[in-house]
N, C-alpha and C. Protein backbone atom coordinates (compact mmCIF):
# COMPACT_ATOMS: atom_id res chain seq x y z
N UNK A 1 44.82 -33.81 40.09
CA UNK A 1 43.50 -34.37 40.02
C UNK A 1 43.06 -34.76 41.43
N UNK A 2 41.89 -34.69 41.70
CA UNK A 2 41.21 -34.82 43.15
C UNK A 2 40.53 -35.46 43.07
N UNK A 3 40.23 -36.83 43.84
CA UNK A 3 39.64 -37.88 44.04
C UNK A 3 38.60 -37.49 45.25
N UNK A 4 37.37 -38.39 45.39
CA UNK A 4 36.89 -38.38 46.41
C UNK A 4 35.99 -39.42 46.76
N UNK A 5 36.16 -39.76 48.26
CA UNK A 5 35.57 -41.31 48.38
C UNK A 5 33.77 -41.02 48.94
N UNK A 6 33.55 -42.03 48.55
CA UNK A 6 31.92 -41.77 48.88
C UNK A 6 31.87 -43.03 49.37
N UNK A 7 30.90 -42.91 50.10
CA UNK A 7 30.05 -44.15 50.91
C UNK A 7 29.32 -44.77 50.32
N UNK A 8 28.86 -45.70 51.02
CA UNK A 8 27.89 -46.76 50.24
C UNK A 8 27.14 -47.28 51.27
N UNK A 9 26.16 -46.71 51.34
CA UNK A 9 24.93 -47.53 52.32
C UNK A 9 24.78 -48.67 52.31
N UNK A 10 24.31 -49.48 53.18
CA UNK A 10 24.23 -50.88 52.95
C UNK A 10 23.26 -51.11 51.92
N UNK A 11 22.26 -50.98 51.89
CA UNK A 11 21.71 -51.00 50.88
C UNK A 11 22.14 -51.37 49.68
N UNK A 12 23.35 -50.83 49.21
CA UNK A 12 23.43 -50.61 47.78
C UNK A 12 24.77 -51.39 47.59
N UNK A 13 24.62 -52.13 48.91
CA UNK A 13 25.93 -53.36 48.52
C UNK A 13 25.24 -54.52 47.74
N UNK A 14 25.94 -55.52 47.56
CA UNK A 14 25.44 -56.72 47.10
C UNK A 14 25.08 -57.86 48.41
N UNK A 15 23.76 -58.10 48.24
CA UNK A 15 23.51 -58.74 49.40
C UNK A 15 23.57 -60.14 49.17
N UNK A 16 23.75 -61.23 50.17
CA UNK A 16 23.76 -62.36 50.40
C UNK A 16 22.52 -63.00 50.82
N UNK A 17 22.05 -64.07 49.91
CA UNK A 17 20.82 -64.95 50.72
C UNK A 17 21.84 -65.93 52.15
N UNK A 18 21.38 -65.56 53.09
CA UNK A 18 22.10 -66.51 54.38
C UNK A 18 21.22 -68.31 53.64
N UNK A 19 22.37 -69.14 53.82
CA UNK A 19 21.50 -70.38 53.73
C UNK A 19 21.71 -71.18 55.20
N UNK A 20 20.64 -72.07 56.06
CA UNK A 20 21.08 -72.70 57.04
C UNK A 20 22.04 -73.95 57.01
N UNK A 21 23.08 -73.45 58.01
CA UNK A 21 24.34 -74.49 57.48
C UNK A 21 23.94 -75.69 57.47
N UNK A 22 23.07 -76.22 58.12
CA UNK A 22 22.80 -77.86 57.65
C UNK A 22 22.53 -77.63 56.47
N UNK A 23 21.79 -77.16 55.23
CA UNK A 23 21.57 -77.47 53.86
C UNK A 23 22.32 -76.68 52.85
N UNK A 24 23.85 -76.18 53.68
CA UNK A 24 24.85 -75.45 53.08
C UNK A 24 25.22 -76.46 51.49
N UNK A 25 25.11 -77.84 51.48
CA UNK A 25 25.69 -78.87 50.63
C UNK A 25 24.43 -78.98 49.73
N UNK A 26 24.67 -79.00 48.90
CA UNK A 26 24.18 -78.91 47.47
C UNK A 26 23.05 -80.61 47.71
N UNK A 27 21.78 -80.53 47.59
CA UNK A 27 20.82 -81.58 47.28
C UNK A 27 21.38 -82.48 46.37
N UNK A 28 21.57 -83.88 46.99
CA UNK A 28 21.68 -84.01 45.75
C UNK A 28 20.49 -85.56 45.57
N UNK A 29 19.40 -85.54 45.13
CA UNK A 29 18.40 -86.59 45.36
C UNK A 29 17.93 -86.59 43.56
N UNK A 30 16.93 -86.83 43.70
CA UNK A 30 15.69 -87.60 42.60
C UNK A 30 15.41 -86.31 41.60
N UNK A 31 15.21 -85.28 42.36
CA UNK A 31 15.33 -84.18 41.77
C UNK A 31 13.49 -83.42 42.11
N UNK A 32 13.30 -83.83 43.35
CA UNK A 32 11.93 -83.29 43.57
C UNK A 32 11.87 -82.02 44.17
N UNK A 33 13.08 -81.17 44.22
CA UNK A 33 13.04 -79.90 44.27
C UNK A 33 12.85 -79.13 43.37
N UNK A 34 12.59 -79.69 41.61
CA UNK A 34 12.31 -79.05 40.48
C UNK A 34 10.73 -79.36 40.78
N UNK A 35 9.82 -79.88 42.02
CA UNK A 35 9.08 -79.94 41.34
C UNK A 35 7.78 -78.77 42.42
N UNK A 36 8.48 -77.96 43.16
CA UNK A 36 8.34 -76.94 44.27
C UNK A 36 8.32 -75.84 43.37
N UNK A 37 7.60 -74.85 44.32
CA UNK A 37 8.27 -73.39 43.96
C UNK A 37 8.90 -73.43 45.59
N UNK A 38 10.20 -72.31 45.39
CA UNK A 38 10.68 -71.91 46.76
C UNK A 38 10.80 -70.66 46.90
N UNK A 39 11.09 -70.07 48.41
CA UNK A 39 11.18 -68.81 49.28
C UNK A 39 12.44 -68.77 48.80
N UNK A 40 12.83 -67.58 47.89
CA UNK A 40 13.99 -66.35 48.08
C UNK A 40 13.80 -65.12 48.28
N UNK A 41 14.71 -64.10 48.16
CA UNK A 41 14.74 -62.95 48.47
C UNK A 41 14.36 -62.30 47.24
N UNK A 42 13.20 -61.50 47.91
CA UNK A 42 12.51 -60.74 46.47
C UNK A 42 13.55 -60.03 45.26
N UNK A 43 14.51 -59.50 45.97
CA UNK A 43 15.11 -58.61 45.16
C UNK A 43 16.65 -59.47 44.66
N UNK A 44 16.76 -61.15 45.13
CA UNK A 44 17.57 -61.60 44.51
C UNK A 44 16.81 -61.81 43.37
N UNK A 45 15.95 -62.54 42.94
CA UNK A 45 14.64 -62.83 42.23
C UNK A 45 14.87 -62.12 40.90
N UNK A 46 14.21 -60.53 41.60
CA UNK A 46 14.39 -59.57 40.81
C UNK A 46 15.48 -59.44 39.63
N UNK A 47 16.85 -59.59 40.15
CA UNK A 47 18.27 -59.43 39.70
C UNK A 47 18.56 -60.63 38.69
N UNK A 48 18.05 -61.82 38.86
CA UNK A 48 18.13 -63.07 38.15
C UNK A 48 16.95 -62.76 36.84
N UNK A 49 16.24 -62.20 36.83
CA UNK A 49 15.26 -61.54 36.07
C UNK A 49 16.26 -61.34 35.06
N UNK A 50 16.92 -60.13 35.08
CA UNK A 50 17.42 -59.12 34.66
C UNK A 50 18.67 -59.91 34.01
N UNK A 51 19.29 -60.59 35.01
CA UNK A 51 21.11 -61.09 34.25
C UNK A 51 21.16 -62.21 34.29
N UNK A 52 20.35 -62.87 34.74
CA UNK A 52 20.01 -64.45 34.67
C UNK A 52 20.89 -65.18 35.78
N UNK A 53 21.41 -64.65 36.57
CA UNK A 53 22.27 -64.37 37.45
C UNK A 53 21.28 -66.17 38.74
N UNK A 54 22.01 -66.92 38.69
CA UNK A 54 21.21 -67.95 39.80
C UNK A 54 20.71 -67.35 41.19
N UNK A 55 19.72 -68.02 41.89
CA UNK A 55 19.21 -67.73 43.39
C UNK A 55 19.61 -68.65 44.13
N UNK A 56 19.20 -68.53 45.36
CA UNK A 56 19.89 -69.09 46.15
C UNK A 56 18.87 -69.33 47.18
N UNK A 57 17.87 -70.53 46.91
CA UNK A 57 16.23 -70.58 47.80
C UNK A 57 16.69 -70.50 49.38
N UNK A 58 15.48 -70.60 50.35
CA UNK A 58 16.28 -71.10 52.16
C UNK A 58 16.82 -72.46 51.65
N UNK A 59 16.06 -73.67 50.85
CA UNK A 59 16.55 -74.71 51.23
C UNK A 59 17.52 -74.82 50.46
N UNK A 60 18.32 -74.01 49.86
CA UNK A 60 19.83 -74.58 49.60
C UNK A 60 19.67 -74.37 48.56
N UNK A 61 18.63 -74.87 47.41
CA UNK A 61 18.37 -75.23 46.24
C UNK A 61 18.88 -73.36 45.27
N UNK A 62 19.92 -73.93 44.40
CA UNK A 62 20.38 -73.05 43.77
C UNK A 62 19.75 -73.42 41.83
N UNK A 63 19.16 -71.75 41.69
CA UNK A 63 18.33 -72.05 40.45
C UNK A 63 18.21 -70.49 39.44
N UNK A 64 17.86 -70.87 38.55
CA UNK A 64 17.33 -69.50 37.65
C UNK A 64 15.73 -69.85 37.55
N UNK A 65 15.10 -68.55 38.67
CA UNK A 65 14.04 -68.80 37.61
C UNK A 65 13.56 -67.92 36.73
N UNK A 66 12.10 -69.13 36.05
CA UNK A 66 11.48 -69.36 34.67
C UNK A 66 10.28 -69.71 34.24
N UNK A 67 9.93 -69.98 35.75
CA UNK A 67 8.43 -70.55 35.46
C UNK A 67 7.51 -69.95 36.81
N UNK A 68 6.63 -70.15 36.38
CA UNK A 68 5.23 -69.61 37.39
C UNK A 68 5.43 -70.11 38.51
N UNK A 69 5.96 -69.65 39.78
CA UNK A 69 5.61 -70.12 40.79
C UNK A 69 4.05 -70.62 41.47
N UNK A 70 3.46 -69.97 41.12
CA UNK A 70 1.75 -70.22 41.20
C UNK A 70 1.59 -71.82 40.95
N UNK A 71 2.55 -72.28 40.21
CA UNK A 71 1.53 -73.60 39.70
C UNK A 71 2.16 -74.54 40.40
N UNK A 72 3.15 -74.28 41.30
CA UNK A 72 3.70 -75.72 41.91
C UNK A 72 3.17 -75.41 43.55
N UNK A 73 3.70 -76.19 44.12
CA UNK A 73 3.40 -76.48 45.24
C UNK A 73 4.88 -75.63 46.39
N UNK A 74 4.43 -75.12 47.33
CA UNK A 74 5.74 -74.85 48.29
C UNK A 74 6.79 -75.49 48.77
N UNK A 75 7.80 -75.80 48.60
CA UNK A 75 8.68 -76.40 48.81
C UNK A 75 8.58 -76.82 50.75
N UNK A 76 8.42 -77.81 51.17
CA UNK A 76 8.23 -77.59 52.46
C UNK A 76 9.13 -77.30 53.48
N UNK A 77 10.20 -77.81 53.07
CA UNK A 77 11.53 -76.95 53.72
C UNK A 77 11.54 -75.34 53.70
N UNK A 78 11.85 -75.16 52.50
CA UNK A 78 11.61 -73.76 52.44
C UNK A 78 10.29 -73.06 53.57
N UNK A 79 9.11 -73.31 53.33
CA UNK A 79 8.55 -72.93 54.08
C UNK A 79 8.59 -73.08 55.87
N UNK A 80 8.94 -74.31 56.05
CA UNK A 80 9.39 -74.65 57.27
C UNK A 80 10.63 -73.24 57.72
N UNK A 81 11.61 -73.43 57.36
CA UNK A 81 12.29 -72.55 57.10
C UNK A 81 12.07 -70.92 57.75
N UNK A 82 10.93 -70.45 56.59
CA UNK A 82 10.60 -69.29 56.44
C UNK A 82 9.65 -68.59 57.79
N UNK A 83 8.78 -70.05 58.03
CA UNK A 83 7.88 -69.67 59.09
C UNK A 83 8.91 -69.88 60.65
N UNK A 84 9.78 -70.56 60.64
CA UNK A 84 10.79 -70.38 61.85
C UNK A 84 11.16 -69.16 62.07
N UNK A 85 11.67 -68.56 60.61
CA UNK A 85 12.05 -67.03 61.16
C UNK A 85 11.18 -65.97 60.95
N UNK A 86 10.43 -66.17 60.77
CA UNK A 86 9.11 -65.06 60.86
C UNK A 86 8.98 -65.16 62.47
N UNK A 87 8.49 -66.28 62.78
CA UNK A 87 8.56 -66.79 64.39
C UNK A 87 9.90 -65.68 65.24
N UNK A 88 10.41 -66.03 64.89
CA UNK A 88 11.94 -65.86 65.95
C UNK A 88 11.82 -64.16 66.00
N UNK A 89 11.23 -63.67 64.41
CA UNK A 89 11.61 -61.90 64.40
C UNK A 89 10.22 -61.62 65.39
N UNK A 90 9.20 -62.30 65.36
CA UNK A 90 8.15 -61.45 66.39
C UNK A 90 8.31 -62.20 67.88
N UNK A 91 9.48 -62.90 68.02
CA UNK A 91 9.40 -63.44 69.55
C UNK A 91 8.67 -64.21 69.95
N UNK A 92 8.76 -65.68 69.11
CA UNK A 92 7.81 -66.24 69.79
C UNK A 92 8.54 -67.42 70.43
């Protein structure tokens, strides 16, 4: 029998949301991060859809979602966050 190995583009690995190591430790407050929507990765998002599988926001905050992002407000970390590295990829 003949085996044969194939590659795997990156792509089609399983990717990691990077979180910033200061908010590597789990929130643990009042609970006003349920009351945000936050920035993840579209296609973790996607996958939690599907297997219910948790996300992993910038600010740390680990969740399934379930509800309309539209109706809350931006998490401001997260956005803080998000607009730093938007910043950094066009050089500013």
């Amino acid at each position: 029998m003949m085996h044969t190995l194939q590659s795997a583009a990156l792509s089609d690995l399983e990717t990691i949301t990077p979180v910033d190591p200061l908010l590597a430790d789990p929130i643990l407050d009042d609970g006003d991060h349920d009351r945000f929507s936050h920035y993840a990765r579209k296609s973790d998002i996607v996958e939690s859809a599907v297997t219910g599988k948790p996300v992993v926001a910038l600010c740390g905050k680990v969740w399934v979602p379930g509800r309309n992002p539209d109706r809350f407000p931006v998490c401001p970390t997260c956005r803080e966050i998000y607009e730093k590295r938007k910043a950094d990829e066009l050089g500013a």
